[in-house]
N, C-alpha and C. Protein backbone atom coordinates (compact mmCIF):
# COMPACT_ATOMS: atom_id res chain seq x y z
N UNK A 1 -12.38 4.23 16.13
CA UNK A 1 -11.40 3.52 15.32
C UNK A 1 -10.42 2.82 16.26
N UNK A 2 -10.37 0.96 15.71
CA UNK A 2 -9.24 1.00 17.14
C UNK A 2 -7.94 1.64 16.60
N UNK A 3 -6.83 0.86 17.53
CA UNK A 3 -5.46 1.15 17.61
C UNK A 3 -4.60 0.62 16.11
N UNK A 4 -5.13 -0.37 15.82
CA UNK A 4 -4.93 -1.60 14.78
C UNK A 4 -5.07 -0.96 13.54
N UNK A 5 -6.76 -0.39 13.32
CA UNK A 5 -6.86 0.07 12.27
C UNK A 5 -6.13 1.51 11.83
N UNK A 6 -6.60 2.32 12.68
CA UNK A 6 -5.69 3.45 12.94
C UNK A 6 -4.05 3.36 12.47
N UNK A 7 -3.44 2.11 13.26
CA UNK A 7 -2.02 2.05 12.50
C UNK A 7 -2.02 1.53 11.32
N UNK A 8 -2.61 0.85 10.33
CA UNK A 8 -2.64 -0.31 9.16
C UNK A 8 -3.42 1.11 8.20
N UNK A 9 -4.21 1.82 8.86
CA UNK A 9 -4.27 3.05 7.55
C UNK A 9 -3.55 4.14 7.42
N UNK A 10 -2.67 4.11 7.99
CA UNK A 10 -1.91 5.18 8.86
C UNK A 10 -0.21 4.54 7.74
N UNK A 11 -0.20 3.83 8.16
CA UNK A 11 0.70 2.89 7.60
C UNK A 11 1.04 2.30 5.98
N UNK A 12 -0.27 2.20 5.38
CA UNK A 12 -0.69 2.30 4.07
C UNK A 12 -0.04 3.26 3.66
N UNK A 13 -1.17 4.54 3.67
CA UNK A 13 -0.79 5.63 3.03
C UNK A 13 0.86 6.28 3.29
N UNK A 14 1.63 6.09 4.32
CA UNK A 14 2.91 6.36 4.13
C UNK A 14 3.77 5.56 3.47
N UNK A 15 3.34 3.81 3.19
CA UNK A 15 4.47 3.04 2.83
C UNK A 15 3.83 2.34 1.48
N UNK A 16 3.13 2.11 1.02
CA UNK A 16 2.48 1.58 -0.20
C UNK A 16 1.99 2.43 -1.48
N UNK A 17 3.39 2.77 -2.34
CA UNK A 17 3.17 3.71 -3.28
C UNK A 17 3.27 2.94 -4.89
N UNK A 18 3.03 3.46 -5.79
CA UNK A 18 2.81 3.23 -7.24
C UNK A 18 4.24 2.67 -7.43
N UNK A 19 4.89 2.05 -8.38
CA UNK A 19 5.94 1.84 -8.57
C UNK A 19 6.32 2.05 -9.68
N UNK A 20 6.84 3.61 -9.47
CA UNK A 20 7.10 4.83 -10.47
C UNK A 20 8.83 4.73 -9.90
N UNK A 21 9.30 4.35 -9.00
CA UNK A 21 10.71 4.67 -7.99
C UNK A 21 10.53 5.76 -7.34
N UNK A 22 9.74 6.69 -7.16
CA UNK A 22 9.50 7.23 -6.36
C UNK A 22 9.20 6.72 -5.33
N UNK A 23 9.88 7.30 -3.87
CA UNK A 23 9.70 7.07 -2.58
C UNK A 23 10.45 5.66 -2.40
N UNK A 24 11.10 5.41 -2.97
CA UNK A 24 12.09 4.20 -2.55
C UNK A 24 10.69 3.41 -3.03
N UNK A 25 9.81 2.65 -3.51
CA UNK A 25 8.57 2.16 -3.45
C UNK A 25 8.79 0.65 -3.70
N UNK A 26 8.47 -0.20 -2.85
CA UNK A 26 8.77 -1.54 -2.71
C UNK A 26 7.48 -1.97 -3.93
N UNK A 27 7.28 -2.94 -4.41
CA UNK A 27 6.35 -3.54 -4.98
C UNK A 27 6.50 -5.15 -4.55
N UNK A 28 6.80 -5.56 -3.34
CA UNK A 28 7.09 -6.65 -3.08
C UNK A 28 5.94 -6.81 -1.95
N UNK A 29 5.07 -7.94 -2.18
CA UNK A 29 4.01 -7.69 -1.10
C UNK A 29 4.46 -8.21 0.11
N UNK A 30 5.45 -9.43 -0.10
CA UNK A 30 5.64 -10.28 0.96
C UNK A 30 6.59 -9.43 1.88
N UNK A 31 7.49 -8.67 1.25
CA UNK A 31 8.95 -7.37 1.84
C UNK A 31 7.63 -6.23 3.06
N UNK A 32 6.50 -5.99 1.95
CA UNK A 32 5.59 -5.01 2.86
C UNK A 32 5.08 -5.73 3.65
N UNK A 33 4.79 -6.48 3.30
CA UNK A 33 3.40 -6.98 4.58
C UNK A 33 4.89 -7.57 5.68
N UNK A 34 6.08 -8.17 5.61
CA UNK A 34 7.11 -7.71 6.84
C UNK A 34 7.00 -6.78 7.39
N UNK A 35 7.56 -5.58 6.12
CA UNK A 35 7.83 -4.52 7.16
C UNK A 35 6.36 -4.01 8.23
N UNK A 36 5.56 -3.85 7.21
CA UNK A 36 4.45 -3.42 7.90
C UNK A 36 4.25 -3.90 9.41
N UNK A 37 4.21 -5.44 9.13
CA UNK A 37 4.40 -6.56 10.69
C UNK A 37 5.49 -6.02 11.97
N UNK A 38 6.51 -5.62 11.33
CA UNK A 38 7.25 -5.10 12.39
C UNK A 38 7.37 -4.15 12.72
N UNK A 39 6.70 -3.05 11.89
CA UNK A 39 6.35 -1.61 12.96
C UNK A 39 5.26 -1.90 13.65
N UNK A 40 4.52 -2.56 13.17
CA UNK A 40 2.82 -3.04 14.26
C UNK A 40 3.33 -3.49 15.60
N UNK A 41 4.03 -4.68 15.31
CA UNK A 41 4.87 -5.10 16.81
C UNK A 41 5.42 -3.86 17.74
N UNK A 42 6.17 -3.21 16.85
CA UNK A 42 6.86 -2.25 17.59
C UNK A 42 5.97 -0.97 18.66
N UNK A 43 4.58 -1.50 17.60
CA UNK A 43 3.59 -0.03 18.58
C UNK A 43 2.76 -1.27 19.17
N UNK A 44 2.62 -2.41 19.56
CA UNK A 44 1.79 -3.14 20.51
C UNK A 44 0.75 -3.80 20.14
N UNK A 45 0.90 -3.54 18.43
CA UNK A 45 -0.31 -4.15 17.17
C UNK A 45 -0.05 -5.79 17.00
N UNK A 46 -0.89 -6.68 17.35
CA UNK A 46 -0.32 -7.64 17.09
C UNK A 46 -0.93 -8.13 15.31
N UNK A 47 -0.04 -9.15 14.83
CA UNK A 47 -0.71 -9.62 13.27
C UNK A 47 -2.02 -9.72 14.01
N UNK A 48 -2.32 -10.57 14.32
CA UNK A 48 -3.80 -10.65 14.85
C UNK A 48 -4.78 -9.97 15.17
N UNK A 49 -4.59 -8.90 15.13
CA UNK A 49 -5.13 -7.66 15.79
C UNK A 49 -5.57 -7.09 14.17
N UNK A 50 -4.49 -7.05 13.44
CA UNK A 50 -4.40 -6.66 12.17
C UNK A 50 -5.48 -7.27 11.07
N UNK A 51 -5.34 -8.48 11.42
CA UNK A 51 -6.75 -9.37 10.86
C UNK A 51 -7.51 -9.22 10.79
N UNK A 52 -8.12 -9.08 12.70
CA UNK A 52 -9.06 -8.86 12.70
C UNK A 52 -9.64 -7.85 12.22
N UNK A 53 -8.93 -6.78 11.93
CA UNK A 53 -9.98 -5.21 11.31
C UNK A 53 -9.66 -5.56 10.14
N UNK A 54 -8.84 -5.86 9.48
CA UNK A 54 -9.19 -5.98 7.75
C UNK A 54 -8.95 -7.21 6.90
N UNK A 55 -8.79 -8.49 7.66
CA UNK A 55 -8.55 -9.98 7.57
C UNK A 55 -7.07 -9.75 6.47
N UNK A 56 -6.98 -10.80 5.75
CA UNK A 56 -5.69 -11.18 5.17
C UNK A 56 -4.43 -10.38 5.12
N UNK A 57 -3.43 -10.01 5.74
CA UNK A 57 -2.55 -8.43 5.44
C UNK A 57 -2.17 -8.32 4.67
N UNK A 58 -1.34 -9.46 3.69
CA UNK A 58 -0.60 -9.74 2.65
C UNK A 58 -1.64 -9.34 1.73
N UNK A 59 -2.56 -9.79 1.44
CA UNK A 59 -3.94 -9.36 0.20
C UNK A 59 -4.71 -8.30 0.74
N UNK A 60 -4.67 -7.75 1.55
CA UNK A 60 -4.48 -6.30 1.80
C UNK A 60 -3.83 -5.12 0.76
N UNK A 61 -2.53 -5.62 1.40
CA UNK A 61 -1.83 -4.68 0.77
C UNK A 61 -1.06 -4.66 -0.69
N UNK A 62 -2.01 -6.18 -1.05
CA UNK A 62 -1.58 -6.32 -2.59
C UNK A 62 -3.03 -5.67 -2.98
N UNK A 63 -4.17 -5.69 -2.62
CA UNK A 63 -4.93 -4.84 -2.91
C UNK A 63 -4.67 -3.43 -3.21
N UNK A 64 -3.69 -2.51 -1.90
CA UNK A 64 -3.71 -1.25 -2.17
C UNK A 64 -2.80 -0.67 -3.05
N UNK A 65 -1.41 -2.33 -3.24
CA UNK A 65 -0.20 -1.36 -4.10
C UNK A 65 -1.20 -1.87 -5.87
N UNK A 66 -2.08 -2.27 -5.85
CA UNK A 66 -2.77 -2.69 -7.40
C UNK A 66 -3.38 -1.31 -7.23
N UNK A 67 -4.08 -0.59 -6.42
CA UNK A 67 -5.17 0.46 -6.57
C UNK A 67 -3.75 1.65 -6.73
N UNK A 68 -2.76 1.52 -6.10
CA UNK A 68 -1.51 3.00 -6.26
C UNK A 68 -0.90 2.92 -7.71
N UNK A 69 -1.04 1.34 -8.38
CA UNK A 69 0.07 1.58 -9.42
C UNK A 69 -1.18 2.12 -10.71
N UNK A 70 -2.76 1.36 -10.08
CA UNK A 70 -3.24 2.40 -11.32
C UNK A 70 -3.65 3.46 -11.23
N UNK A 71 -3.69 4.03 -10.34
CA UNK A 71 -3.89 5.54 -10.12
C UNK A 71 -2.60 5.90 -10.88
N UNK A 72 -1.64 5.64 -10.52
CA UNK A 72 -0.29 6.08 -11.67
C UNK A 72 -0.22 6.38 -12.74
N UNK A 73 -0.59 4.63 -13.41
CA UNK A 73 -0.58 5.02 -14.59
C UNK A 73 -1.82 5.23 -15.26
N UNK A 74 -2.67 5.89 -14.68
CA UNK A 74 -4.05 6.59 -15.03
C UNK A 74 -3.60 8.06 -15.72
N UNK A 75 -2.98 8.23 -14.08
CA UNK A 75 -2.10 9.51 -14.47
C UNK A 75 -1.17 10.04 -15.66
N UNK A 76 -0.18 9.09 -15.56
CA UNK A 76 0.75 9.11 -16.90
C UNK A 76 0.43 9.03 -17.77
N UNK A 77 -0.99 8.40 -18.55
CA UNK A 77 -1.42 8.38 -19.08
C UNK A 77 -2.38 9.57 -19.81
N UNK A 78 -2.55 10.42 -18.51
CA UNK A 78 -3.48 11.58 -19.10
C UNK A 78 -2.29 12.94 -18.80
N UNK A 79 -0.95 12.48 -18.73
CA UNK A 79 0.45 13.32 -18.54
C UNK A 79 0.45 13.81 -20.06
N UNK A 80 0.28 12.05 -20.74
CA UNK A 80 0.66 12.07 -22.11
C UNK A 80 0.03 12.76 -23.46
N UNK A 81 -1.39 13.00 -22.72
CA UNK A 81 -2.34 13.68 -23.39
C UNK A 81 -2.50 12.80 -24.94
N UNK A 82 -3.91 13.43 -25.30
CA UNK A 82 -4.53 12.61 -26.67
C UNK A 82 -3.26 12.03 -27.89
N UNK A 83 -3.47 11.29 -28.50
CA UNK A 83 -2.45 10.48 -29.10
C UNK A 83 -2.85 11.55 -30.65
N UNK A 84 -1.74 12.34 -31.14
CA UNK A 84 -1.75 13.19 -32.31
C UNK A 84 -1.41 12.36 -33.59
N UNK A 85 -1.56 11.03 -33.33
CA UNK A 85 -1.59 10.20 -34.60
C UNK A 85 -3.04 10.22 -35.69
N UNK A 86 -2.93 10.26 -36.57
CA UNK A 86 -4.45 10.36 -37.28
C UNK A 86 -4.83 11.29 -37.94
């Protein structure tokens, strides 16, 4: 695994959550795919680098916060249990 991918999945799973407000949870792709950009810099990841293992970052990670918010409300949904109308 390189260095790149390693940080960008690494990175995901701590900063791209459902947007329940839990975890402070940004739903802003353009705010993530920043921040994301500038911890990469900070460990020697360049955007480019980032590309190359999973191409677009921004549609990336609008990919993963679409796959967190329905896992959510998959969830909440089966929180709510069968509908006792009927």
């Amino acid at each position: 695994m390189t260095k790149a991918r390693e940080f960008i999945e690494f990175w995901i799973e701590n900063s791209v959550h459902a947007g329940d407000g839990a975890h402070g949870a940004s739903q802003d792709v353009t705010e993530l795919t920043r921040r994301c950009l500038e911890m990469a810099e900070d460990q020697g990841i360049s955007e480019q680098d980032i590309n190359a293992e999973i191409g677009n970052l921004a549609e990336f990670i609008g990919r993963k916060l679409e796959a967190a918010n329905k896992v959510e409300a998959e969830w909440q949904q089966r929180e709510k249990g069968p509908s006792s109308s009927g």
